[in-house]
Every structure is written in structure tokens, then in C-alpha cells.
Protein backbone atom coordinates (compact mmCIF):
# COMPACT_ATOMS: atom_id res chain seq x y z
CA UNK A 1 -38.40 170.47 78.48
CA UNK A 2 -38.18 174.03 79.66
CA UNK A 3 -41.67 174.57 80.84
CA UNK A 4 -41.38 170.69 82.83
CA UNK A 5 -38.26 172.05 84.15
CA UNK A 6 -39.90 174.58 85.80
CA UNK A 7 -42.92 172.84 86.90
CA UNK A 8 -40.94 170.42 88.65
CA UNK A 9 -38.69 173.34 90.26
CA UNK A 10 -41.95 175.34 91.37
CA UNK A 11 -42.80 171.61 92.98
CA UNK A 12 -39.43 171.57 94.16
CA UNK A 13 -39.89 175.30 96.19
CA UNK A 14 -43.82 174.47 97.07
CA UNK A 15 -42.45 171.51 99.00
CA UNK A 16 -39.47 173.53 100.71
CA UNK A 17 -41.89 176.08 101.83
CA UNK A 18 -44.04 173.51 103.28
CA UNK A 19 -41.84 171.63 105.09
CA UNK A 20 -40.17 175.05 106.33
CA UNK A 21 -43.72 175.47 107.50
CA UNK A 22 -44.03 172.36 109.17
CA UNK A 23 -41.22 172.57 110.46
CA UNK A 24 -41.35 175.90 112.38
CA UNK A 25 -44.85 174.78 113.55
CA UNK A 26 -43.25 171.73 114.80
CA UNK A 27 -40.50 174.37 117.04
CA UNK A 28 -43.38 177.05 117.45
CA UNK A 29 -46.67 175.21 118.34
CA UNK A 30 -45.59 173.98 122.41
CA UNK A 31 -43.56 177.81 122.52
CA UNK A 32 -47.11 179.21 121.68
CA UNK A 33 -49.10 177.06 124.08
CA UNK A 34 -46.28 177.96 126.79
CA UNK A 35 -46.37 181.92 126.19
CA UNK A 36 -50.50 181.85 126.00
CA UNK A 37 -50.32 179.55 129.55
CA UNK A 38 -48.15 182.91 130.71
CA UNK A 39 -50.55 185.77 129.06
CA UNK A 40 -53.56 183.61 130.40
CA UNK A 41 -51.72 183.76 133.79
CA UNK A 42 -51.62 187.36 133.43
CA UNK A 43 -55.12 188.28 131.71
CA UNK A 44 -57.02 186.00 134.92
CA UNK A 45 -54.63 187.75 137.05
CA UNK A 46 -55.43 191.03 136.37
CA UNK A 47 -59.16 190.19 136.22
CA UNK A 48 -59.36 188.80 139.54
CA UNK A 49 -57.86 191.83 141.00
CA UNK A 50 -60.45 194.14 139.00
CA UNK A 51 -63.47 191.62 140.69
CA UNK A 52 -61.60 192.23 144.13
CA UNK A 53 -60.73 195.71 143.67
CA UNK A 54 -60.59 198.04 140.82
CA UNK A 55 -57.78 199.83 142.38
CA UNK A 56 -55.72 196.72 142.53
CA UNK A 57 -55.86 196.00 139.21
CA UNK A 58 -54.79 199.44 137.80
CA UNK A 59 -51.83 199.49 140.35
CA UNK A 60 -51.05 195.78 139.17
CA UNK A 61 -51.04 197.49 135.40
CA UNK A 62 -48.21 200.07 136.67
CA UNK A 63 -46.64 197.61 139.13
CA UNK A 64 -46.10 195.00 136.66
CA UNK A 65 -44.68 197.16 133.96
CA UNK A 66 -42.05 198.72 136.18
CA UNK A 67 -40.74 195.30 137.57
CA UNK A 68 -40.60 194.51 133.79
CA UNK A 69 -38.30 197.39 133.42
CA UNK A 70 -36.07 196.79 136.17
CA UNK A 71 -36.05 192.79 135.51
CA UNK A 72 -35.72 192.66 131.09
CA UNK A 73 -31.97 193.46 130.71
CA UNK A 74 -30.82 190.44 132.53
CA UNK A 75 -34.04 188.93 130.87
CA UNK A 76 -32.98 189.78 127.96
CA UNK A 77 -29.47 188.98 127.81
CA UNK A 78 -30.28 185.58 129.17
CA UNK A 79 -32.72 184.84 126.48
CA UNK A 80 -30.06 184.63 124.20
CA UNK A 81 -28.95 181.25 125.34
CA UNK A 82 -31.33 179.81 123.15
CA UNK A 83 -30.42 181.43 120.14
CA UNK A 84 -26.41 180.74 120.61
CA UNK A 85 -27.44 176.96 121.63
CA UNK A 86 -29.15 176.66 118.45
CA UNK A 87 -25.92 177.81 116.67
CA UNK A 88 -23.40 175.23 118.64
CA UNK A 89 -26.18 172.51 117.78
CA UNK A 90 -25.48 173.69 113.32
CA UNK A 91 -21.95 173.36 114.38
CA UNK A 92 -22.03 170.28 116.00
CA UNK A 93 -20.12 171.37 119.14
CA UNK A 94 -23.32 169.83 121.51
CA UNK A 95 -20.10 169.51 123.81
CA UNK A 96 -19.66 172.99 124.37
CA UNK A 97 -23.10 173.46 125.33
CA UNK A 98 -22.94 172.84 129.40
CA UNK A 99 -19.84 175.09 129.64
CA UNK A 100 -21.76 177.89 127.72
CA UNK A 101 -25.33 177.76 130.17
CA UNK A 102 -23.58 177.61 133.47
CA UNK A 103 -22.36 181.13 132.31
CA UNK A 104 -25.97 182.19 131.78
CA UNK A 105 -26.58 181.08 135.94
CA UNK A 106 -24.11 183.07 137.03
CA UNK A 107 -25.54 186.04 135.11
CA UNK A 108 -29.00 185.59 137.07
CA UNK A 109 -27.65 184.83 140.49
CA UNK A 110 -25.11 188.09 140.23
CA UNK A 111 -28.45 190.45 139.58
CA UNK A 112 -29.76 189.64 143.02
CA UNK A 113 -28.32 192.37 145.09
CA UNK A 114 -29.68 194.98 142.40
CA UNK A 115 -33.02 193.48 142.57
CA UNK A 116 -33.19 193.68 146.40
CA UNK A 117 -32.44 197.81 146.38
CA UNK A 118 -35.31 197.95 143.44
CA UNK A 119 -37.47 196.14 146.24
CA UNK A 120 -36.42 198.16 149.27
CA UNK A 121 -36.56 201.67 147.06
CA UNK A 122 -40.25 200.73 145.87
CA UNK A 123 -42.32 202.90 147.29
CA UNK A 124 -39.94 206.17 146.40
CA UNK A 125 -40.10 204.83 142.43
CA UNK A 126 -43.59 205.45 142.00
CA UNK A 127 -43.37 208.87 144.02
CA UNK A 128 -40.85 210.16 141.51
CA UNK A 129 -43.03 208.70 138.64
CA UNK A 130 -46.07 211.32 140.17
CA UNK A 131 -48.30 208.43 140.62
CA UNK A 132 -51.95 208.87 142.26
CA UNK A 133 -51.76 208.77 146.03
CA UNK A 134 -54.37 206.27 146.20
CA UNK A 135 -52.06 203.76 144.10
CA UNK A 136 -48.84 204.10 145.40
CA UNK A 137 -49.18 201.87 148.32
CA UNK A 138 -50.74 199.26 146.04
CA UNK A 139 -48.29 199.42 143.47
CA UNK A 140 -45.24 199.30 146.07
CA UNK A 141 -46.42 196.61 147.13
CA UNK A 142 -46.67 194.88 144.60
CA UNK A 143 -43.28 195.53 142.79
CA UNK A 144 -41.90 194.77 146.24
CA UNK A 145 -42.96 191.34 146.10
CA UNK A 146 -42.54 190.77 142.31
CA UNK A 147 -38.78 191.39 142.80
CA UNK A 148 -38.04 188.87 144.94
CA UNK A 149 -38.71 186.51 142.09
CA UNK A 150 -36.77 188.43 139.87
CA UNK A 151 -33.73 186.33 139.96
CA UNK A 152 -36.25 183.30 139.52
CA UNK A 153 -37.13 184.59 136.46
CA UNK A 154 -33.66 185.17 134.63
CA UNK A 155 -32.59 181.52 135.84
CA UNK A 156 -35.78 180.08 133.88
CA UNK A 157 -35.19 182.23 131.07
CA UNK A 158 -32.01 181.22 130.94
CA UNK A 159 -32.21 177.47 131.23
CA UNK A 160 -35.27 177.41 129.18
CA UNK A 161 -32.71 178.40 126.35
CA UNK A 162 -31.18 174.88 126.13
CA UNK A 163 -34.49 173.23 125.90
CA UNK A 164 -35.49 175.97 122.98
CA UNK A 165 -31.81 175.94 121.73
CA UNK A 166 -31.62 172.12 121.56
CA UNK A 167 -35.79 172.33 119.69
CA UNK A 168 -36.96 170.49 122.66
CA UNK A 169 -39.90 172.88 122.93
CA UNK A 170 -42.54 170.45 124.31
CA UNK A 171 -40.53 170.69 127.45
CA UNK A 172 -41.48 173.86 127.77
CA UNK A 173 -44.86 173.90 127.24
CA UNK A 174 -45.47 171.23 129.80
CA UNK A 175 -43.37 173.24 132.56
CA UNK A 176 -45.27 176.54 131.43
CA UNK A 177 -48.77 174.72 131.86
CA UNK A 178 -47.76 173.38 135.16
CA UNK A 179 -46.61 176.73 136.26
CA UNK A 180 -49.30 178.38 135.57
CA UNK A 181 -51.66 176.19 136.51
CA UNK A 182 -50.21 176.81 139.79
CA UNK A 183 -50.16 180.06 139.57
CA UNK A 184 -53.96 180.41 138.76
CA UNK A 185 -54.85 178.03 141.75
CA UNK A 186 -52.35 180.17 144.20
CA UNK A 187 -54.09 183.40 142.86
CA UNK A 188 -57.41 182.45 143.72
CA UNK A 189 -56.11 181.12 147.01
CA UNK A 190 -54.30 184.16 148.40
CA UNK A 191 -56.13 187.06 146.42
CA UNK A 192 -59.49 185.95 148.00
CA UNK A 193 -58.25 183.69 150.69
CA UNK A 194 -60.24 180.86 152.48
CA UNK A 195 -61.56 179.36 155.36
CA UNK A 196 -59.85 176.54 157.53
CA UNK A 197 -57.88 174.10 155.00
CA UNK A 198 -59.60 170.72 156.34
CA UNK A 199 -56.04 168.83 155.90
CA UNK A 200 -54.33 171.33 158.24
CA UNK A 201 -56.77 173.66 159.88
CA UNK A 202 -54.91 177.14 158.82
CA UNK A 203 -57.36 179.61 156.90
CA UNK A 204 -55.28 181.55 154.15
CA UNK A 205 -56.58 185.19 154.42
CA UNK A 206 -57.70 187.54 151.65
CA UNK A 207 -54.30 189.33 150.27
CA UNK A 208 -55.67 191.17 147.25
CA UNK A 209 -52.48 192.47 145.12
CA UNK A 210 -50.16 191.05 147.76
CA UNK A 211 -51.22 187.15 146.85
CA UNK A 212 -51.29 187.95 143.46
CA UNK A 213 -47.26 188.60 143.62
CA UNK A 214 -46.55 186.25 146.01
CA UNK A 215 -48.16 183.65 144.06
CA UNK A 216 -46.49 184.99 140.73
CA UNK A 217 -43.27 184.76 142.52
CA UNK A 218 -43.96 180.72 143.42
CA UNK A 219 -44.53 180.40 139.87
CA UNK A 220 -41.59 182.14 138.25
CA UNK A 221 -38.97 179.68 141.44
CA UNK A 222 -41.27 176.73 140.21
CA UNK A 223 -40.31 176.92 136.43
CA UNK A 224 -36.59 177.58 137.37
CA UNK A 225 -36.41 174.43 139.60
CA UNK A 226 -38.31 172.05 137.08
CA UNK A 227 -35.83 173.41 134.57
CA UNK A 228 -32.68 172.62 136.52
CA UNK A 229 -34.03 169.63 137.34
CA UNK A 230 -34.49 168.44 134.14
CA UNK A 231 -31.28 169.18 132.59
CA UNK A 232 -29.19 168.03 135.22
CA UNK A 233 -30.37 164.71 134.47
CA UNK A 234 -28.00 162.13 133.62
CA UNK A 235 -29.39 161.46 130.28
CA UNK A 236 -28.01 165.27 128.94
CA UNK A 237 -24.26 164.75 130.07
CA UNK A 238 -23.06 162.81 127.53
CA UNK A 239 -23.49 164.89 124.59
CA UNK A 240 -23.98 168.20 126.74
CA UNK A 241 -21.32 167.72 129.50
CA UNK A 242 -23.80 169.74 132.17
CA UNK A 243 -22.18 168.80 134.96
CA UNK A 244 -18.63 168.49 133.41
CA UNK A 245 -19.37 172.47 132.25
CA UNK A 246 -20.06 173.26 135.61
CA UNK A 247 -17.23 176.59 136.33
CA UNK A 248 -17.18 180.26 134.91
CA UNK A 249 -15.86 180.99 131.41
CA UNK A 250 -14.76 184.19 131.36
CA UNK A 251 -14.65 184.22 126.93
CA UNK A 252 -18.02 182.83 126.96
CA UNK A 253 -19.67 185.17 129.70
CA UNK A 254 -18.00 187.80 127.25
CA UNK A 255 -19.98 186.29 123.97
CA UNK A 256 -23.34 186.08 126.10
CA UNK A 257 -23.12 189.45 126.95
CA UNK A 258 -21.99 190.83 123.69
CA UNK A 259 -24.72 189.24 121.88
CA UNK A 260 -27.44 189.43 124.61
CA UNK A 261 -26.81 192.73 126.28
CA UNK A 262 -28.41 194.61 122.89
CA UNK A 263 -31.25 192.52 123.82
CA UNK A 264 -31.71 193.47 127.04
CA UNK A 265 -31.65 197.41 126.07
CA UNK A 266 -33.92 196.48 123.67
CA UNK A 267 -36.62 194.77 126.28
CA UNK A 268 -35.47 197.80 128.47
CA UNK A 269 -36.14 200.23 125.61
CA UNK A 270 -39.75 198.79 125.06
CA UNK A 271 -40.72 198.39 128.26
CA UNK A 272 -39.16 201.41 129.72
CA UNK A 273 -41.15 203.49 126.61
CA UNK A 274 -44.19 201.94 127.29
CA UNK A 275 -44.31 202.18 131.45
CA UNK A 276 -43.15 206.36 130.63
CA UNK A 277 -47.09 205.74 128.01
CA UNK A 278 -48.67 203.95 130.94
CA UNK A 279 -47.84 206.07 133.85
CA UNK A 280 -48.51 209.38 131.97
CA UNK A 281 -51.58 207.80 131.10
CA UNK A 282 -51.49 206.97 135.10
CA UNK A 283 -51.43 210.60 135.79
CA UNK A 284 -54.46 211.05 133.86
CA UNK A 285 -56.69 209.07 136.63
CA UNK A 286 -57.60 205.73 137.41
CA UNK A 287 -60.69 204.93 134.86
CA UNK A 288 -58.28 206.02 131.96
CA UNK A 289 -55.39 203.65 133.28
CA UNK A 290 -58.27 201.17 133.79
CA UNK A 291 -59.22 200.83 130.67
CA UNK A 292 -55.74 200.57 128.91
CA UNK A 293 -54.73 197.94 131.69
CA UNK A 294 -58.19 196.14 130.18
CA UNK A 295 -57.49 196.49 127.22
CA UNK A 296 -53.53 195.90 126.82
CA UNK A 297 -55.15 192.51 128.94
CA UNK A 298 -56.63 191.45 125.21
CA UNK A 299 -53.55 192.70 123.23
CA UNK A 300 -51.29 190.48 125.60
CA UNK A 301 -53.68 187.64 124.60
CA UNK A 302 -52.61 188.01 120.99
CA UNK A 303 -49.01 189.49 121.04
CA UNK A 304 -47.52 187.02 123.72
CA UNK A 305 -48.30 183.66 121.88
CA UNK A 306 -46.35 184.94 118.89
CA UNK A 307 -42.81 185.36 120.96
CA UNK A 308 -43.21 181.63 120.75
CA UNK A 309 -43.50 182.07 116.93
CA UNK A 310 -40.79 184.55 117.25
CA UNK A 311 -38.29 182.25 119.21
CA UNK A 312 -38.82 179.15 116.69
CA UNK A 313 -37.61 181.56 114.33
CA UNK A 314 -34.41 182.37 116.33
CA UNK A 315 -33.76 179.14 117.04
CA UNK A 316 -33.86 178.03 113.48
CA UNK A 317 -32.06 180.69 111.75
CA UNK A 318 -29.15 180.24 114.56
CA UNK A 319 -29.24 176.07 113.15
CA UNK A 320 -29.68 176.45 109.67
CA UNK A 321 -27.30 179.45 109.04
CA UNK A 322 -24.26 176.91 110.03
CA UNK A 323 -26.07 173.85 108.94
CA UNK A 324 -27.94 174.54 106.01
CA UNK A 325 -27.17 177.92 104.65
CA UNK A 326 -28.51 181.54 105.16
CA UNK A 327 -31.61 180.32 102.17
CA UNK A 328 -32.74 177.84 104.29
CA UNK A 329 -32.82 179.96 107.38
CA UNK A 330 -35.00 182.82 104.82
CA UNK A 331 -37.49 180.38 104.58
CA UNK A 332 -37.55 179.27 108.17
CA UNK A 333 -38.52 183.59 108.54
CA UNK A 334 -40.59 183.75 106.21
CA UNK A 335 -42.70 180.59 107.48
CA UNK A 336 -42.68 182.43 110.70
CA UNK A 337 -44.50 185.30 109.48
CA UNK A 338 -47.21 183.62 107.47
CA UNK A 339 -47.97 181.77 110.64
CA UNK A 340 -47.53 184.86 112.66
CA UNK A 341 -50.12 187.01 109.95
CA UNK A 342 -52.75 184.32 109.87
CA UNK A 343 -52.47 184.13 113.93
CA UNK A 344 -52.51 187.93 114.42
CA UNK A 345 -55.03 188.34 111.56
CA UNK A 346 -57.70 186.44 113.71
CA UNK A 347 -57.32 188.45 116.14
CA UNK A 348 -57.66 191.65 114.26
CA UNK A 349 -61.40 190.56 113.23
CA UNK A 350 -62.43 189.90 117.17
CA UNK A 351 -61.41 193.19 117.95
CA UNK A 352 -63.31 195.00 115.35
CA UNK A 353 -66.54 192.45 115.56
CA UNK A 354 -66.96 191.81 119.26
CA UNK A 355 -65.64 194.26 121.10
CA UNK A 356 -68.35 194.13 123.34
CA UNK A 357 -67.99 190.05 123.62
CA UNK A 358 -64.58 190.39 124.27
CA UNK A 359 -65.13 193.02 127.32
CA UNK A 360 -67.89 190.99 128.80
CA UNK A 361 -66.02 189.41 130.33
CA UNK A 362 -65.07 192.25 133.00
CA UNK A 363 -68.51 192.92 133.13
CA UNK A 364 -68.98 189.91 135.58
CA UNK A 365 -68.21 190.95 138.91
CA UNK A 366 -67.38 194.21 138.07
CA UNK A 367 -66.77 196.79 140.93
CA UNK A 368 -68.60 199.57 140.57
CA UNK A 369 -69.17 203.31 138.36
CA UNK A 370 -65.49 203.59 137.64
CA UNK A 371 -65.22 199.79 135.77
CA UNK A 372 -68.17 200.59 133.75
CA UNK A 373 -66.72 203.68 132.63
CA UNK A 374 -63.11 201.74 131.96
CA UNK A 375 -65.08 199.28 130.24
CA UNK A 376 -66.72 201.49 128.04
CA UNK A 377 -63.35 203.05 127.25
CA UNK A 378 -61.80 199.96 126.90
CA UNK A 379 -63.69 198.89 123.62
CA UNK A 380 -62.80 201.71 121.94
CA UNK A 381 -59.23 201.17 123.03
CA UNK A 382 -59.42 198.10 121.14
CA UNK A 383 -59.78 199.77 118.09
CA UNK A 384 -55.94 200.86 118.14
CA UNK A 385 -54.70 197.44 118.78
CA UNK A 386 -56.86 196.30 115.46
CA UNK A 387 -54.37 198.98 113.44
CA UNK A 388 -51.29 197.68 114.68
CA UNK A 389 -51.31 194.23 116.20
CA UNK A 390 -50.68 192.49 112.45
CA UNK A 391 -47.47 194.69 112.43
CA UNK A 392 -46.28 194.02 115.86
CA UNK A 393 -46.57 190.10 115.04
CA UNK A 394 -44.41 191.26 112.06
CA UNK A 395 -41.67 192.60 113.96
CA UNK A 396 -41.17 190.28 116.91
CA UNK A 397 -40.81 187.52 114.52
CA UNK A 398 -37.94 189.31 112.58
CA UNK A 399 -36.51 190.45 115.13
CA UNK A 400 -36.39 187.37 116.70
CA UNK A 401 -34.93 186.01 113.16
CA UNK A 402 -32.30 188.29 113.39
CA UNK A 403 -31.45 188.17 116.95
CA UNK A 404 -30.84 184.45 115.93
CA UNK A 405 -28.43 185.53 112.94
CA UNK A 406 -26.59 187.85 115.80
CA UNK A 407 -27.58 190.92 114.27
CA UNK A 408 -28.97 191.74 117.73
CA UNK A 409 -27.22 195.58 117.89
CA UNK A 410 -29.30 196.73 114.83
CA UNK A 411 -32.29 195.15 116.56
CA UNK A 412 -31.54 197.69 119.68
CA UNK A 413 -31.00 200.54 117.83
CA UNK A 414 -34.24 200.11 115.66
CA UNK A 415 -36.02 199.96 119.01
CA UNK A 416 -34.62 203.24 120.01
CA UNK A 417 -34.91 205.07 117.34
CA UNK A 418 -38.83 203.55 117.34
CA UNK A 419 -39.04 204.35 120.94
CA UNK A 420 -37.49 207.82 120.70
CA UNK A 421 -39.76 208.98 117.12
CA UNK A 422 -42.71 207.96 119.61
CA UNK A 423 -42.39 209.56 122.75
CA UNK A 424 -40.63 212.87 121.38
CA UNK A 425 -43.72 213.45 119.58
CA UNK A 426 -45.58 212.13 121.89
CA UNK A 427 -44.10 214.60 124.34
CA UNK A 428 -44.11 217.74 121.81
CA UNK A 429 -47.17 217.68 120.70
CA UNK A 430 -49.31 216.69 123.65
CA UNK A 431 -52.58 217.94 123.28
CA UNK A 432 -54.58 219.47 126.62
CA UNK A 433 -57.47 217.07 126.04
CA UNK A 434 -57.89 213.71 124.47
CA UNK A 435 -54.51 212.26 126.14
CA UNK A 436 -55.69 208.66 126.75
CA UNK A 437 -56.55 208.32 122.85
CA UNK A 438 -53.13 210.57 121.91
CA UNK A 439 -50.99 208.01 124.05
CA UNK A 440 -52.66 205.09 122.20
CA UNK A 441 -51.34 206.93 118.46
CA UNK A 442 -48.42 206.96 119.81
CA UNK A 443 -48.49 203.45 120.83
CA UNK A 444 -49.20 202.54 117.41
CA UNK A 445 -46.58 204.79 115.56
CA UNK A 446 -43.73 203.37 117.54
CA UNK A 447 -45.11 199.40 116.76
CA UNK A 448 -45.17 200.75 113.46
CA UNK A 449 -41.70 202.13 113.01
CA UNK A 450 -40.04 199.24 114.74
CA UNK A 451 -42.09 197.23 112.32
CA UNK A 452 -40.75 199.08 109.24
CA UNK A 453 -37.13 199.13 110.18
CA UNK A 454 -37.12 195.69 111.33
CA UNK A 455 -38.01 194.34 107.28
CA UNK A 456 -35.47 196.77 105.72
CA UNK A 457 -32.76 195.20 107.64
CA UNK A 458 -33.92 191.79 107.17
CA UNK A 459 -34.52 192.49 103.12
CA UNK A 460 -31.13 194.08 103.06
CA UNK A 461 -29.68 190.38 103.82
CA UNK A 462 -26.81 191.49 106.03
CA UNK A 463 -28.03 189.14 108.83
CA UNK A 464 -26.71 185.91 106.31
CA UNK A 465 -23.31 186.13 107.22
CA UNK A 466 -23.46 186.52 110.36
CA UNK A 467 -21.87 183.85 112.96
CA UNK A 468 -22.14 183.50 116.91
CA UNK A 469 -20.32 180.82 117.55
């Protein structure tokens, strides 16, 4: 009796785990597609600004990360919505949803007039950062662009919450492909530029960096409009009262920002960190900045997928905590990360077996002595994101899991401590020579911190009892 007992209880768990499984695949599989469209976007943008100029594409490595930095805490707090969404959905208050996203609008159209002195103050960011002369114009130019879609990308983060929120992911994933399908075809169009277009006679000419931001700029208003398109359709008011929730609510503009402005100093943590690694790295020359923009290009191939991976797990923790229970919402995690390893773990062998595949790909086109060097560099560089890319899947998914609890202040404060035990060495220590590979440890020690901390709070179980909504 006892040992059928717990046969048919093992059975009884086996199928729980499955079903968390399919489950989170169900949530996770379109966010995946829509987050590799976006790192796709990036790795064939970067490329084609290597085959048009080398220069470009080292400035677009700089440029990119700094409009990161001054874009991700509005980012950030606004990609809470989907998280707190998922939470009124366990509560059954789908009513209270419209009132609670109009808040997150407001949010993005209030950061304008900050993003506008970022743009105007370009150039005199990178010549504080001590920046090669060569590359400031380049990379003022490009953050200059970039941040006119800044508020464009806060609104879609935003509004993409209630399609996430509500685990109507495949949304997503079509308005991601569609976007950056666009994107590619406008990069290629304004990067290289054409003759006479034979419907309207107006040749588009070659922009280099400038078409690549213009064209990511398109793409980030595009997503934003299909987005409010979409949910202001009539078929969401009646359970979501869009329209009705149209207003500002100054109690739940004060629970968005309590929950979601730890996130934002997170992103702003990690991204600030790793622009200070990028632009010492910057300092160092152009073939060493290169070849980390080449390969970071193959590390964003494998790490941005997972935040897919990593919001399925938000999502369904925020649900299942109110609607299920905190064991159910373990599982959901812990689905997450098997999914996440086996993902990440794939990865792991192409880096250490075909480095030189992988890298090939630059090879085409390349631009002269300075790529081949990069390249060269590059493959070893892809020996550090083998050590730690398993471990950064680890983290973003339980971070993301616990972001979804609302245990998003231990979240920041994990990523500063990480952030802070990396650079301060980093900083002490610095040897004279072998910075580029020194940079790259420290890379990996911070990934491997935040890692670390992230499970102890998770094991520790606080995160079950706690309540957004």
C-alpha cells in the first residue's frame, strides 16, 4: 500500500512538472521568438555597419549601450506592467486592468523632455567618457538619433505588458517579427542606400550609422502603434475597461513605480556597469572594442531569447501566487530554468566547437587589417561567454521569477552589490597589459555573483508571500 502510494504520488509530481513545463513553454516559446527577432535585429545590424565601415560598428557598440543607459529606468519600470497584470488576472480584478496601463503611458510620454537634453548633450557625453576622436562623431550621432525613439520604446514596453500580463504572448511575437522585419529591410535601405525607387523616382542615399538609427527608431514607433492599436480594440473593453480606464491614478502610478522603479536601477545598474567595461575597453583602441562588440553580437544571440523565458516566469509566478499558491508558482521557476539550462547549454558547446564557424560570418565583407585582427580576438573572446552564459540564463530567469513575486528591491540591490564587487576590482587591480581579457573576468565575476545571490534569495522562499496587488 505504502510503496503504491508513493508510486502514484511520484506520478502525481512527474505530471505537475510536466505540465508546469508545458505550460511555461506555452507563455515562453512566442516571448523567445519575439526577443531573438530583436537580438537578430541587432546582430545584422551591427554586421552591416562592420561590412560598411568598421568604425561604424564599434561606435554603434558604445552608442547603443549608452542610449541603453539613459533609456532602461523608464524601461524598466514600465516592464513591470506585465508582471502586476498577471497578478490582477490571479485575482480576478481583469476590471482594474485599463485603469492600471494608462498609468504606465503617462510614465513614457512624461520622459520625453529628458530624452531630448540626452539627444542635444550627445556629443559632450562621449567627450567626458574619453572616447577616441575618431568615434565621437559616429557615436553622437548615433545616440542622437536613437533617442528620439526613446519614448517609443517605453510606450511598447509598456503596452506589451498587458499582452504578456494577460499570457497573450503570440501577440507579441507577431508584432516583434513584423518590426523587425522592417527594421532589417529599412537598414539595408538607408545604411547602403539606393538608386531611383521606380514607384517614385527618389534615390535614398547611403547613411551608414545614421540609417541604422533612424531605421531602429521606425521600428521601436512601429511596435508602439501596433500595440495601441490592438488593445484599444473593442473586443478588450468589456472585461478590461481600456477606454473606460482612460485618466491618471495617482495610487496606482504610486504602485508602478514602487514596484518598477527597483527595476529600472537594476537595468540602469547593468547597463550603466557594463557601458563604464565597454568604454574603458573603448579607451583601449578600436580593434579591442571591435572584437568585444563582435563578440557580445553572439552572446546577445543567446542571452536575449531567454528574457522571454525570463518574463513567462514573471508572468506566471505573479498568476499562480494569488491563484494557485506560492508551490505552484516554484514549479512554474523551476520549469523556467530547465528550459533556460538546456537553451543556454547549446549554446555553450558552439562557442567552444566552432568558434571559427561562428565568426565567419564577419569574415564576409570584412573591411580591412583592423577586422581581421578583431576577428581573431573575437574567438577567443568567446571563450569567456562559454564560462558564464549558463549562469546568466540562471539569473535572468529568477530574477524575473521574483520580480513577478514583487521582491523586485532585493533584485536591485543584488545587482549592485554584483555590479560594485566587479568594477571595484576591476578598477583596483587593473593590470598595465592584458586589459581587454581583464575586463572580460570581470564581466564574468559580476554574471556570476548576480547569479549566486539571485538563488539564495529565491531558496530562502521569502518571495511566497509576497503580494502586488
Amino acid at each position: 500500500m505504502t510503496a503504491q502510494h508513493s508510486s502514484s504520488t511520484q506520478t502525481t509530481l512527474d505530471d505537475s512538472f510536466s505540465s508546469a513545463v508545458r505550460e511555461v513553454l506555452r507563455v515562453a516559446l512566442p516571448l523567445m521568438v519575439s526577443a531573438g527577432t530583436f537580438s537578430l535585429v541587432l546582430f545584422a545590424d551591427r554586421t552591416l555597419l562592420l561590412w560598411f565601415d568598421g568604425e561604424s560598428m564599434s561606435a554603434a557598440m558604445a552608442g547603443g549601450n549608452l542610449f541603453w543607459v539613459l533609456a532602461c529606468l523608464p524601461v524598466g519600470i514600465a516592464s513591470m506592467t506585465g508582471a502586476i497584470i498577471s497578478q490582477y488576472v490571479g485575482a480576478k480584478e481583469d476590471d482594474q486592468i485599463g485603469r492600471f496601463l494608462w498609468q504606465a503611458v503617462w510614465l513614457a510620454l512624461a520622459m520625453t523632455p529628458l530624452f531630448v537634453v540626452a539627444a542635444i548633450y550627445a556629443t559632450r557625453l562621449f567627450q567626458w567618457t574619453g572616447q577616441p576622436e575618431e568615434l565621437i562623431g559616429l557615436q553622437s550621432t548615433y545616440l542622437r538619433l536613437l533617442m528620439l525613439g526613446a519614448a517609443g520604446i517605453v510606450m511598447e514596453t509598456a503596452l506589451s505588458g498587458f499582452f504578456s500580463g494577460t499570457e497573450r504572448t503570440s501577440i507579441i511575437m507577431w508584432v516583434s517579427i513584423a518590426s523587425g522585419v522592417l527594421n532589417f529591410l529599412l537598414d539595408l535601405l538607408m545604411i547602403y542606400g539606393t538608386g531611383p525607387i521606380p514607384a517614385i523616382g527618389i534615390a535614398v542615399p547611403a547613411m551608414g550609422i545614421a540609417g541604422a538609427a533612424i531605421a531602429s527608431v521606425i521600428s521601436f514607433w512601429f511596435k508602439a502603434a501596433c500595440y495601441s492599436w490592438l488593445i484599444l480594440r473593442p473586443k478588450y473593453e468589456a472585461q478590461y475597461r481600456i477606454r473606460a480606464g482612460f485618466g491618471f491614478d495617482a495610487q496606482r502610478i504610486r504602485n508602478l513605480l514602487f514596484y518598477g522603479f527597483p527595476t529600472g536601477l537594476m537595468y540602469l545598474t547593468e547597463s550603466g556597469g557594463f557601458t563604464v567595461i565597454v568604454l574603458r575597453i573603448g579607451n583601449i583602441g578600436d580593434v579591442p572594442l571591435r572584437a568585444t562588440t563582435m563578440a557580445i553580437n553572439f552572446n546577445m544571440v543567446a542571452f536575449i531569447p531567454l528574457v522571454g523565458v525570463s518574463i513567462a516566469a514573471s508572468v506566471l509566478v505573479g498568476r499562480h501566487l494569488l491563484e494557485s499558491g506560492p508551490a505552484r508558482a516554484a514549479r512554474s521557476v523551476y520549469a523556467a530554468i530547465m528550459i533556460g539550462l538546456l537553451y543556454s547549454g547549446g549554446w555553450v558547446t558552439a562557442y567552444l566547437v566552432a568558434p571559427d564557424w561562428l565568426m565567419s560570418l564577419y569574415e564576409l565583407n570584412q573591411s580591412g587589417e583592423a577586422s581581421v585582427q578583431a576577428i581573431a580576438i573575437a574567438k577567443g573572446l568567446l571563450k569567456f561567454v562559454a564560462i558564464y552564459v549558463v549562469l546568466d540564463a540562471t539569473q535572468l530567469i529568477v530574477a524575473g521569477a521574483l520580480r513577478g513575486a514583487g521582491d523586485t528591491w532585493f533584485v536591485l540591490l543584488s545587482g549592485l552589490a554584483a555590479s560594485a564587487v566587479a568594477l571595484t576590482i576591476g578598477f583596483t587591480w587593473e593590470p598595465e597589459n592584458g586589459l581587454l581579457h581583464w575586463w572580460w573576468w570581470m564581466v564574468t565575476l559580476w554574471i556570476w555573483t548576480l547569479a549566486t545571490l539571485m538563488l539564495l534569495r529565491f531558496l530562502q522562499g521569502r518571495w511566497r508571500r509576497m503580494r502586488m496587488v
